[in-house]
Protein backbone atom coordinates (compact mmCIF):
# COMPACT_ATOMS: atom_id res chain seq x y z
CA UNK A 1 174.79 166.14 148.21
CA UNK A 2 177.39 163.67 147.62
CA UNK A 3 175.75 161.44 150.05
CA UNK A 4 172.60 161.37 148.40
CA UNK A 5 174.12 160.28 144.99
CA UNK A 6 175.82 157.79 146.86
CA UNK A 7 172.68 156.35 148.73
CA UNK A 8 170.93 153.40 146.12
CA UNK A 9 167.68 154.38 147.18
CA UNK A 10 168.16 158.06 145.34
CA UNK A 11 169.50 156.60 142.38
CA UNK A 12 166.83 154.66 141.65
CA UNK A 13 164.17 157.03 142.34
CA UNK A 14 165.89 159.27 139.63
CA UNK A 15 166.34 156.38 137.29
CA UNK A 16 162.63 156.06 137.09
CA UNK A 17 161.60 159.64 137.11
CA UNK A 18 164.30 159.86 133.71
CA UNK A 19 162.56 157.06 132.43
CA UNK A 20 158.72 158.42 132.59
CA UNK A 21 160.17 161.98 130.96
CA UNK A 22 161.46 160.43 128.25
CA UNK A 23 158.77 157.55 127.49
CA UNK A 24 156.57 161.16 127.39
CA UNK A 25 159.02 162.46 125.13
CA UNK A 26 158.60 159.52 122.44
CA UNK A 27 155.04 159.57 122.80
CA UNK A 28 154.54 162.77 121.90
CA UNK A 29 156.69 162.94 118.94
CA UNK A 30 155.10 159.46 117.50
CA UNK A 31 151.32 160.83 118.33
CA UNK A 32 152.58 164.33 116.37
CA UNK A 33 154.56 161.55 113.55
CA UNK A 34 151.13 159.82 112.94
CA UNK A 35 148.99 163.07 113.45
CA UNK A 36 151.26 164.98 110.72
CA UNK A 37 150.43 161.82 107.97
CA UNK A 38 146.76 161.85 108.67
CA UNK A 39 145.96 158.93 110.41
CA UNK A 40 142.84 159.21 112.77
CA UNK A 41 140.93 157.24 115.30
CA UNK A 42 137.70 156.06 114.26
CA UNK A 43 134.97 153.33 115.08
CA UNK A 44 132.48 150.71 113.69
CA UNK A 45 130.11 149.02 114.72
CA UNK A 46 129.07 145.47 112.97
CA UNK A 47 126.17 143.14 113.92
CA UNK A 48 127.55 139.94 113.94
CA UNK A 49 125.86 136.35 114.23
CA UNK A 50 127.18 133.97 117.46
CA UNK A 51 128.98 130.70 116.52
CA UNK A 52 128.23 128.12 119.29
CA UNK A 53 131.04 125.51 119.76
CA UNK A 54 129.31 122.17 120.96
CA UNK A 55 129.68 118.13 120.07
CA UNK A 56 126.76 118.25 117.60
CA UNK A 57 127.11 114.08 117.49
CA UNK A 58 125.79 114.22 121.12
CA UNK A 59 123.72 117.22 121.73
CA UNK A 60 121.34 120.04 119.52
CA UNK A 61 121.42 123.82 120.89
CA UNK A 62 118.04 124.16 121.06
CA UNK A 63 118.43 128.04 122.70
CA UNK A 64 120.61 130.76 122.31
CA UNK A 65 119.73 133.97 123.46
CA UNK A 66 120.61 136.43 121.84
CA UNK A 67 121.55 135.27 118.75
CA UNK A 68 123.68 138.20 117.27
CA UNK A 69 125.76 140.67 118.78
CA UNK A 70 126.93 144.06 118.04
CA UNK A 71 130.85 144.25 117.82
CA UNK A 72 132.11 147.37 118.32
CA UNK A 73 135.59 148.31 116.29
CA UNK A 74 137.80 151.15 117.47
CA UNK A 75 141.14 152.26 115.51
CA UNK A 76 142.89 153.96 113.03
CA UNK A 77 140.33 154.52 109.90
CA UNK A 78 142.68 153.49 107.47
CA UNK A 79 143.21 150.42 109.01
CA UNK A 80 139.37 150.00 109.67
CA UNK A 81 138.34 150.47 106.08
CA UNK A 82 140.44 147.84 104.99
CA UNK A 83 139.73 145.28 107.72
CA UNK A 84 139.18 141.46 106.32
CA UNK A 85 135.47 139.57 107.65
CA UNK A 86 137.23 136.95 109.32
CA UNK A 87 136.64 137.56 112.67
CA UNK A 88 134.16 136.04 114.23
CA UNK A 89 131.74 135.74 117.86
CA UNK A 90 131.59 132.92 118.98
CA UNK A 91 130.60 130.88 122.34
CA UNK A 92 132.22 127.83 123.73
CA UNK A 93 129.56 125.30 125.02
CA UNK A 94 132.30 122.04 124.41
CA UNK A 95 132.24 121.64 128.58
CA UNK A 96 129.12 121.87 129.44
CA UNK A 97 126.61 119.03 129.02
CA UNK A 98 122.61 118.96 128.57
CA UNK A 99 120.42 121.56 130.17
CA UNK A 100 120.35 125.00 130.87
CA UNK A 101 123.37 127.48 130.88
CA UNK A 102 123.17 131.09 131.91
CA UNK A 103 126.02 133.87 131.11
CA UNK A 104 127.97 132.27 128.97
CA UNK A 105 130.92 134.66 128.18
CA UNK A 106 131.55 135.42 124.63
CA UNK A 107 134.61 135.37 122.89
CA UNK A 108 135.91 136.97 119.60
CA UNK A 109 138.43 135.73 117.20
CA UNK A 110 140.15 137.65 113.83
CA UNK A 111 140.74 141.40 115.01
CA UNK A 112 143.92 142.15 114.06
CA UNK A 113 146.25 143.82 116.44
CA UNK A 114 145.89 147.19 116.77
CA UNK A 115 142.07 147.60 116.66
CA UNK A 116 140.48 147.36 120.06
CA UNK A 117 137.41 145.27 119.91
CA UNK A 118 134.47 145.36 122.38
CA UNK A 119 131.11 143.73 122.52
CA UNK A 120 127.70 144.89 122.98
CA UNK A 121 126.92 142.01 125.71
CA UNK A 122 129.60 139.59 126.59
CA UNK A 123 127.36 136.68 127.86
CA UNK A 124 124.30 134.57 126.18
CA UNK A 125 121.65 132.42 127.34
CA UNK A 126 121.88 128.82 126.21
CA UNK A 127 120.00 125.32 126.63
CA UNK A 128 121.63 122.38 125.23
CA UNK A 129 119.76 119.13 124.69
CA UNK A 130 120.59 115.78 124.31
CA UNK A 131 120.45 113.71 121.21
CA UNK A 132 118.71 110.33 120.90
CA UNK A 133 118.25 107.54 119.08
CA UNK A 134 115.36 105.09 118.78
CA UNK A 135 114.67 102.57 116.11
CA UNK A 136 111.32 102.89 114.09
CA UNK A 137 109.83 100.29 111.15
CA UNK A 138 108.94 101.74 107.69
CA UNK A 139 105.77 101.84 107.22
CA UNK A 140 104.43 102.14 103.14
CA UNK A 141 101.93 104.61 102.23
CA UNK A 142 100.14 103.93 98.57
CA UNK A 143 98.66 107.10 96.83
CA UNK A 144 97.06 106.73 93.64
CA UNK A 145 94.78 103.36 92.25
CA UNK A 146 95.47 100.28 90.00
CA UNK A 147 94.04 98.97 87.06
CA UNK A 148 90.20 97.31 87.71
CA UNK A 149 90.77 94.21 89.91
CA UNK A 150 94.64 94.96 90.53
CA UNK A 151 95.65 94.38 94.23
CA UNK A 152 98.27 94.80 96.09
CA UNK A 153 100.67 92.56 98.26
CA UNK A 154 102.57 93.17 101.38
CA UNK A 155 105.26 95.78 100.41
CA UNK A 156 108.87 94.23 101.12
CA UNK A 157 111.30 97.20 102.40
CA UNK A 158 115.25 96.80 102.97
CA UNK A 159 115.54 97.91 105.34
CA UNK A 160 112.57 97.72 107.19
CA UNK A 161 113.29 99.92 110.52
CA UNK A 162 115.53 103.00 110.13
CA UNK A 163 117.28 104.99 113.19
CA UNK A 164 115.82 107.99 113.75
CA UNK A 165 117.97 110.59 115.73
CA UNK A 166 117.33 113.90 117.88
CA UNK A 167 116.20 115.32 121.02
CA UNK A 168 114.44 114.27 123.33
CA UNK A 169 111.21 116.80 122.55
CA UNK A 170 111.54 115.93 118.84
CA UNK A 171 111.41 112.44 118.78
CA UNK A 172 108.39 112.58 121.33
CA UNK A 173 106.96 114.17 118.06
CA UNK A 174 107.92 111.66 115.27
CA UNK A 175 104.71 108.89 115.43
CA UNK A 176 106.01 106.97 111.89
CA UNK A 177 108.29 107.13 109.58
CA UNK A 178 106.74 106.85 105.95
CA UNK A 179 108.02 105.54 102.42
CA UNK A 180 104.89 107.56 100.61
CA UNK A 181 104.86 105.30 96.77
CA UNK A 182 102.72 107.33 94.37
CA UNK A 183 100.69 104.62 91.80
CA UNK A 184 98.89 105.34 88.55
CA UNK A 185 97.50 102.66 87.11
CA UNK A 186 101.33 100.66 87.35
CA UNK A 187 101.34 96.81 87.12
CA UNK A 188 104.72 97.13 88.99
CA UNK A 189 106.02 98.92 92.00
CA UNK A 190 109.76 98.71 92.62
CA UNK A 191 112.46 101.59 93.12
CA UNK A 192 114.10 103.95 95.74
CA UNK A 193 111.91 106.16 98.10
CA UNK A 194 113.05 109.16 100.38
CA UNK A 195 111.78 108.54 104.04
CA UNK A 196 109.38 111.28 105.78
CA UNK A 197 109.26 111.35 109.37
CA UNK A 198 105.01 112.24 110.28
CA UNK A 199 103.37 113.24 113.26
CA UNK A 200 100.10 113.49 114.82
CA UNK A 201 99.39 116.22 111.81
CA UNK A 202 101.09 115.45 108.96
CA UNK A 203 104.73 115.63 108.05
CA UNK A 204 107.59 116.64 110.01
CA UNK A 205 110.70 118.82 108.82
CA UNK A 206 113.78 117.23 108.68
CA UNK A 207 116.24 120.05 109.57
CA UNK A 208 116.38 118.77 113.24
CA UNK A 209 115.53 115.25 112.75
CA UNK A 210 118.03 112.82 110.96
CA UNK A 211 116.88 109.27 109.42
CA UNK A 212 119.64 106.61 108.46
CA UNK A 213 119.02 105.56 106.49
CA UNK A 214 117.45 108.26 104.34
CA UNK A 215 115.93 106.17 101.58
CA UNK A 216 114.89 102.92 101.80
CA UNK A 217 114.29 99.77 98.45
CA UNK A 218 110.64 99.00 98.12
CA UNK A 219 108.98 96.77 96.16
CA UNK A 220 105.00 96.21 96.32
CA UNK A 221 103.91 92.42 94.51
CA UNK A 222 100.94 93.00 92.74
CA UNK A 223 98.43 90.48 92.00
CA UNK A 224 96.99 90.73 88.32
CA UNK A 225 93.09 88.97 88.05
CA UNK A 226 93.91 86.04 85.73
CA UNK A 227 91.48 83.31 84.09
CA UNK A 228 91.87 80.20 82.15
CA UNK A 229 89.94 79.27 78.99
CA UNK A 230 90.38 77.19 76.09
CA UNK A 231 92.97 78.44 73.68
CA UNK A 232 91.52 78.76 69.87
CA UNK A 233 93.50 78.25 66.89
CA UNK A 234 92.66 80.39 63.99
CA UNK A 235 93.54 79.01 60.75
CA UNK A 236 94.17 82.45 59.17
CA UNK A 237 94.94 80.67 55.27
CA UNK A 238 93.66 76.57 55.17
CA UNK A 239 95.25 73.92 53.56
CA UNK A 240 95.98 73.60 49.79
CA UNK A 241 93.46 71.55 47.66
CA UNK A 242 93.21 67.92 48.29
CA UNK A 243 93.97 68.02 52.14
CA UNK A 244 91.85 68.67 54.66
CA UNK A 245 92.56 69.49 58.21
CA UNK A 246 91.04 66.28 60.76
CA UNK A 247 91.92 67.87 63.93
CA UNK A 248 93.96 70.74 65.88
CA UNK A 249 95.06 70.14 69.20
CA UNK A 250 97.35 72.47 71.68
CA UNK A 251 99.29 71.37 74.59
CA UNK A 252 98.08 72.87 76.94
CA UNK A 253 94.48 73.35 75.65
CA UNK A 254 93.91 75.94 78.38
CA UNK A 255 95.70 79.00 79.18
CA UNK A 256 95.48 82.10 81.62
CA UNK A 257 94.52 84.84 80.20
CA UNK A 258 95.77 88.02 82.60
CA UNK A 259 94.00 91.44 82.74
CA UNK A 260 90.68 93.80 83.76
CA UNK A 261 88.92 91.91 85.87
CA UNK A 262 86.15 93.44 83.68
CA UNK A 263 87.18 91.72 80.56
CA UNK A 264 87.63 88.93 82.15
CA UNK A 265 84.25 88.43 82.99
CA UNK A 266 83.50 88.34 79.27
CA UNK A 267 86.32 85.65 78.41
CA UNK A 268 84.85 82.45 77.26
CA UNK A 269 87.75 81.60 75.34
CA UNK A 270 91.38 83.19 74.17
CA UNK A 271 92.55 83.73 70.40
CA UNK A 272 95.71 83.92 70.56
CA UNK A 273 97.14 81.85 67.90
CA UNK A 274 96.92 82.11 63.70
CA UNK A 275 97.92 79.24 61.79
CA UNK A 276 99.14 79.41 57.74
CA UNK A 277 98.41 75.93 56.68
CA UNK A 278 98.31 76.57 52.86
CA UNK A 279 101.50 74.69 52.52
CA UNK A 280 100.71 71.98 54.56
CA UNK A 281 100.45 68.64 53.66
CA UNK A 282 101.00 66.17 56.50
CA UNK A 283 100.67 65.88 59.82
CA UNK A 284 102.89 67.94 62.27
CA UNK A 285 103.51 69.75 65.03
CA UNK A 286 104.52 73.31 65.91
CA UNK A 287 105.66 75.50 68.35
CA UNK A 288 103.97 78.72 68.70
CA UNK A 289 103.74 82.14 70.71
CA UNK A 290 100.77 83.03 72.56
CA UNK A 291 100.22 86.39 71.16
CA UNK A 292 98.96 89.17 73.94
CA UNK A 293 95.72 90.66 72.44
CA UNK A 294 94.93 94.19 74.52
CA UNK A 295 93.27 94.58 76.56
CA UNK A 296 95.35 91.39 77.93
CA UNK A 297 98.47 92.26 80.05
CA UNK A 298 100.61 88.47 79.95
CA UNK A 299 99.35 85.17 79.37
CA UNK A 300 100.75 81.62 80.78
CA UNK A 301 101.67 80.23 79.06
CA UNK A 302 103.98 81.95 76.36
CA UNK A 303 104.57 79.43 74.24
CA UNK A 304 102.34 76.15 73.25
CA UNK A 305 102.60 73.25 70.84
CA UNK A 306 100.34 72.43 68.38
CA UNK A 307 99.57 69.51 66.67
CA UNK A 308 98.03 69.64 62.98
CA UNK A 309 96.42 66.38 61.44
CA UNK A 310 96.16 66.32 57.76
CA UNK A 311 94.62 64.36 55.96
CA UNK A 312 93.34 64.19 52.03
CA UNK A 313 90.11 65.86 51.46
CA UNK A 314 86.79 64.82 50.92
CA UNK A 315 83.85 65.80 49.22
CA UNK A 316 80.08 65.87 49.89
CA UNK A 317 77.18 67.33 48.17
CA UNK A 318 74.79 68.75 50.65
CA UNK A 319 70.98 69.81 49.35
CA UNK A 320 68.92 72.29 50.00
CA UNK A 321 70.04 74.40 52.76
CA UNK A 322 68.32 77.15 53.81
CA UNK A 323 69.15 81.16 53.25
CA UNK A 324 68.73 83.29 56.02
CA UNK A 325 68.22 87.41 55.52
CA UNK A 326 70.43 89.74 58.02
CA UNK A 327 70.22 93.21 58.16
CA UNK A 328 66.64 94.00 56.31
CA UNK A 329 66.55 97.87 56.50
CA UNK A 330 63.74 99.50 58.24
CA UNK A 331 60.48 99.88 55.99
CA UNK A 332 61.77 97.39 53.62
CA UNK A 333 60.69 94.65 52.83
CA UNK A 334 63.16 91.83 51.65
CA UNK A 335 61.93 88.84 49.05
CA UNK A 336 63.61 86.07 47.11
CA UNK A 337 63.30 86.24 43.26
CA UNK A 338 60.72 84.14 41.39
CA UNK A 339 63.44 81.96 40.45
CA UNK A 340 64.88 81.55 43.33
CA UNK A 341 63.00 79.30 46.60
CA UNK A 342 64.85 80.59 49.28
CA UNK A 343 67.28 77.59 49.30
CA UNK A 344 71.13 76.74 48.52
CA UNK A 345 72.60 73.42 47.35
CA UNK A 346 76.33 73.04 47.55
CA UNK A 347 79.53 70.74 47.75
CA UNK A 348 81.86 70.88 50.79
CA UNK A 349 85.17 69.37 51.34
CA UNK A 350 86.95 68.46 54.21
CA UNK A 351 88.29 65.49 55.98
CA UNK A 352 86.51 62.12 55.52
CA UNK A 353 85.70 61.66 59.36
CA UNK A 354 84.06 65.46 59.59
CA UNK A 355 82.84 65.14 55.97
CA UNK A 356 80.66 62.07 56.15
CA UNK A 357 78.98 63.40 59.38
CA UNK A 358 77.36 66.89 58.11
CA UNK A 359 74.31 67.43 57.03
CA UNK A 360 72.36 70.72 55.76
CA UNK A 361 71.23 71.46 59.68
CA UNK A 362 75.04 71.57 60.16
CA UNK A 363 75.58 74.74 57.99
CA UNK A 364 74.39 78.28 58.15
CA UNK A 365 73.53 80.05 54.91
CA UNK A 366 73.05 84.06 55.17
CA UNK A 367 73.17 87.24 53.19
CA UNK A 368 73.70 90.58 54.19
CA UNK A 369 71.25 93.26 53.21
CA UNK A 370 72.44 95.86 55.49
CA UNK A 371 73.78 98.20 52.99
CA UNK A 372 71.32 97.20 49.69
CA UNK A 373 69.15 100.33 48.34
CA UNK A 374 65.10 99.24 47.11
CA UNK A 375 65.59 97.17 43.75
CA UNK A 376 66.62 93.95 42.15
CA UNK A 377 70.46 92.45 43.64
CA UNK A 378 72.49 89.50 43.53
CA UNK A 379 74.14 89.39 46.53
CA UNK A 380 76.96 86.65 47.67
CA UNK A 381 76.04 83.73 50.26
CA UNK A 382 77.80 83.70 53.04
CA UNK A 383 78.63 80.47 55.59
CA UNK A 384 78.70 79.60 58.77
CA UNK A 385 80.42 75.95 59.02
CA UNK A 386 81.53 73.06 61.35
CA UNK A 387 85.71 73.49 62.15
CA UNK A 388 87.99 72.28 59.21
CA UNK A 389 85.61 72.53 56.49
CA UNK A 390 84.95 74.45 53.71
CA UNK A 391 82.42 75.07 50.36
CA UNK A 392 83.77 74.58 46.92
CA UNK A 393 83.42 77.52 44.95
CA UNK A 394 81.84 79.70 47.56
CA UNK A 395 82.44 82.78 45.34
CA UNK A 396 80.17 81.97 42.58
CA UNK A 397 77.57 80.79 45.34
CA UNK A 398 74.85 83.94 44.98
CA UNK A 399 70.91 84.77 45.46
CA UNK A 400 68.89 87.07 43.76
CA UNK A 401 67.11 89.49 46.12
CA UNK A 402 64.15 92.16 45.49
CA UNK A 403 63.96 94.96 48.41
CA UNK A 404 60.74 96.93 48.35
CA UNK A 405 59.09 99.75 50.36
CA UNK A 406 56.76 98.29 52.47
């Protein structure tokens, strides 16, 4: 017996057969510690979506099958019910370039120790494309119309090409890339636009596709109609008694009138400018704006200067000019009074050069009967005259009228 004790082999089969007994001995008393508190096994099961690790400068996951994952949690309940949501699935594609990848293994991160963790499939399916560039121009789409005879220029865009990046399979897709400017009626595009990749059928999402840039400066010169004409001068108040206006003349006499081609068409001449001369008693010049009368939209140019000959006034009796009669109602008939013979004499002013050149075929006498009930009326003459002149004492200048039924 002592020779067994002795012999190193014994003692070391004892040593371990002392060590199993009382590893058993510990385990039981920690399982009956735990069991005697309440603590229990227990499992959960959580679907979980796959993370996919990959250089997303260089490639797009275009597959990954399957996409989610049930992860299967096994430990004490009180531990369970109070895990955190960190963990996550995930699957690590950083090594492997374009193309397809079969049983990939999966690999799960944030169980804490002490919960065993197992999956419902350890491997996925994956295909991993490629990204590339190419360089495309901008083109401008125009929705909407401009005013009548409006047209447009060639758009200027900054910049005009943009990079376009993604797979191979997208890009094959993307036919133009599109700065779509919506117009109503504008005399002005310019601003910001958001670029939209189109294809064969319309628009294309951008989730997969990226642009750089994104938004590109346009600006779309429009050409207005224009026209020039002779600029008229409207002396709004004349000049004071005694002077006489000669002559107006601008510099430049013609300006161009922009706007509907429309009213253009109709444009023979352009008011733009009213002149207060009551105070005026010499020659001068002045500088004036060009006003812009709708339905106008600019004229050119702004600003003109006009020159304003005065000169003392001159007078001139003028005989027997004939009355016209405007606006006769229907089933009336319109006759001069007995005393009157259908003729005016009067006196006109203005200055000497105008004055000693008129004659009665120069002026247009007229009264309005437009607005007259049947009966007797005295009713104003009115004048239609050369430039620069004027009656004297056009207010007490009258005719008597009858209007009858006819």
């Amino acid at each position: 017996m002592n020779k067994w004790l002795e012999n190193d082999i014994v003692l070391r089969i004892i040593s371990v057969a002392l060590a199993v007994i009382l590893w058993l001995s510990v385990s039981d008393s920690s399982y009956s510690f735990w069991q005697e508190r309440g603590f229990t096994s227990s499992q959960t099961r959580v679907e979980v979506p796959i993370e996919a690790k990959y250089d997303e400068s260089r490639y797009e996951l275009v597959k990954l099958i399957p996409n989610k994952v049930q992860l299967i949690l096994t430990g004490d309940s009180y531990l369970l019910e109070r895990l955190s949501l960190n963990y996550r699935v995930f699957v690590d594609l950083t090594k492997l370039g374009s193309g397809s990848h079969n049983d990939v293994p999966l690999q799960v991160e944030g169980v804490p120790v002490g919960i065993d963790k197992k999956l419902s499939t350890t491997t996925v399916d994956v295909v991993l494309e490629e990204k590339i560039k190419k360089e495309l121009p901008v083109q401008v789409d125009v929705v909407g119309s401009l005013k009548d005879g409006y047209k447009l220029g060639t758009p200027i865009v900054t910049p005009n090409k943009v990079v376009v990046s993604g797979t191979k399979s997208q890009l094959e897709e993307v036919k133009s890339i599109r700065a779509v400017v919506q117009v109503n009626k504008l005399d002005q595009i310019r601003g910001n636009i958001r670029l939209q990749p189109f294809g064969d059928h319309g628009p294309l999402s951008l989730n997969q596709i990226s642009l750089n840039p994104e938004v590109v400066h346009v600006e779309i010169p429009i050409s207005v109609p224009g026209k020039k004409v002779p600029l008229n001068v409207e002396v709004i108040k004349n000049a004071p008694a005694g002077y006489a206006i000669e002559e107006i003349t601008t510099k430049p006499t013609d300006i161009t009138v922009y706007g509907p081609q429309t009213y253009l068409n109709t444009l023979s001449y352009y008011s733009g400018v009213q002149l207060d001369l009551s105070k005026v008693t010499k020659s001068t010049t002045l500088k004036r704006s060009v006003v812009v009368r709708d339905p106008a939209t600019k004229v050119e140019p702004k600003e003109v200067e006009i020159y304003v000959k005065m000169v003392p006034s001159q007078t001139k009796q003028i005989e027997n000019v004939p009355i016209q009669l405007n606006g006769i109602p229907e089933g009336v008939i319109a006759e001069f009074a007995q005393s009157e013979n259908g003729n005016v004499s009067l006196e006109v002013s203005g200055a000497p050069s105008l004055v000693q050149n008129i004659g009665a075929g120069d002026i247009k006498a007229y009264v309005d009967l437009s607005n007259l009930s049947l009966g007797s009326h005295e009713v104003p003459i009115q004048f239609g005259l050369p430039s620069y002149i004027k009656v004297q004492n056009q207010e007490k200048l009258k005719v008597n009228i009858q209007l009858k039924k006819r």
